[in-house]
Protein backbone atom coordinates (compact mmCIF):
# COMPACT_ATOMS: atom_id res chain seq x y z
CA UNK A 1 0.00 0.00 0.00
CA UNK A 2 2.86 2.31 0.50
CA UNK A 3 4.06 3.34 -2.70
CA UNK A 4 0.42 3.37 -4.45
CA UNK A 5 -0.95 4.96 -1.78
CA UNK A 6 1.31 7.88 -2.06
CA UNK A 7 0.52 8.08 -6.08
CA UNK A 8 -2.95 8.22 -5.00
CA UNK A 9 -2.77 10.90 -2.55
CA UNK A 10 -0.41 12.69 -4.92
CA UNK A 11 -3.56 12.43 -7.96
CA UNK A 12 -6.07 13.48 -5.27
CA UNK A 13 -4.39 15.93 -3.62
CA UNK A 14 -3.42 17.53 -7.44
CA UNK A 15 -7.09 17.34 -8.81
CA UNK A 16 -8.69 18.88 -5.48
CA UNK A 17 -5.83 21.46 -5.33
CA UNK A 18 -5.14 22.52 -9.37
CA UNK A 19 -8.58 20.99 -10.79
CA UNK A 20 -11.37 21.46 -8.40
CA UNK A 21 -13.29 25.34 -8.28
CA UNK A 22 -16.19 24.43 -6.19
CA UNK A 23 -16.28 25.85 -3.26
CA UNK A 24 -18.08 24.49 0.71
CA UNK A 25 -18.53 26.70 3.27
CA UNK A 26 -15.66 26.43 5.65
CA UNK A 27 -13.43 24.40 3.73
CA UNK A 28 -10.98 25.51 1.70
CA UNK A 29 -10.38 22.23 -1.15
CA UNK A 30 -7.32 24.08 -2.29
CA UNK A 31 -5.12 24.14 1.15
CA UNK A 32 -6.56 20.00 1.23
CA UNK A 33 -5.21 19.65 -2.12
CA UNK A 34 -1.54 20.39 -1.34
CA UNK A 35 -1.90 18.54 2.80
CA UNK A 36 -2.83 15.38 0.59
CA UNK A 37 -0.18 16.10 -2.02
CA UNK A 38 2.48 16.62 1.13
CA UNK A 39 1.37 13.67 2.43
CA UNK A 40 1.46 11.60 -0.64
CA UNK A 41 4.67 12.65 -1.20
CA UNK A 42 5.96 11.92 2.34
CA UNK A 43 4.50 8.42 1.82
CA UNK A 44 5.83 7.53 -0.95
CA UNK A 45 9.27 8.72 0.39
CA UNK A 46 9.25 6.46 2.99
CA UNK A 47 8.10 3.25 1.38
CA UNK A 48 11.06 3.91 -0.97
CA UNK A 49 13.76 4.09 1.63
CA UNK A 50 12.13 1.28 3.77
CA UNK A 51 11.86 -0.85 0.43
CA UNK A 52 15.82 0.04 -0.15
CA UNK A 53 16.42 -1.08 3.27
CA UNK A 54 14.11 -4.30 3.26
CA UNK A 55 16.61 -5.40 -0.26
CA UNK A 56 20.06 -4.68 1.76
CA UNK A 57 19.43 -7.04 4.49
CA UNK A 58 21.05 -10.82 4.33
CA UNK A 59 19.42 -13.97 5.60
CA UNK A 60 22.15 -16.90 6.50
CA UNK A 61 21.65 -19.84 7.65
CA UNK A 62 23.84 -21.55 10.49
CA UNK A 63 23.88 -25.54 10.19
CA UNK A 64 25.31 -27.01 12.97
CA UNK A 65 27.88 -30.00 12.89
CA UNK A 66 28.70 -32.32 15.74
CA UNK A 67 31.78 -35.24 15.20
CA UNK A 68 30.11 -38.09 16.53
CA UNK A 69 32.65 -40.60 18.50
CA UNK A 70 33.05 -43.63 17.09
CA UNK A 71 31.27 -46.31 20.03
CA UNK A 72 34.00 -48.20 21.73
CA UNK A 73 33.82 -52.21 22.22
């Protein structure tokens, strides 16, 4: 969800902000347009870095080996 859900707050926030001339008492659709568009672009900055980090990390495996004695008679 994080790096589609930024585009989409990015589209929404750009179409209520640049494409939207309506107006509702009390709300102002531009100044929503650009909080969705920060956060949209805030989102999508950080699914990006924790994506880079998620691809750095290394899994290894440790396998144990225990020398058995050979049974005495």
């Amino acid at each position: 969800m994080g790096i589609g859900g930024g585009i989409g707050l990015l589209v929404i926030g750009a179409i209520l902000a640049f494409g939207v001339r309506d107006a509702i008492d009390g709300v102002n659709l531009t100044v929503i347009g650009y909080i969705c568009m920060g956060a949209g672009a805030l989102m999508l900055i950080l699914a990006l870095v924790l994506n880079s980090q998620r691809t750095r990390t290394s899994h290894t495996a440790v396998v144990e080996h225990r020398e058995v004695p050979p049974p005495t008679v």
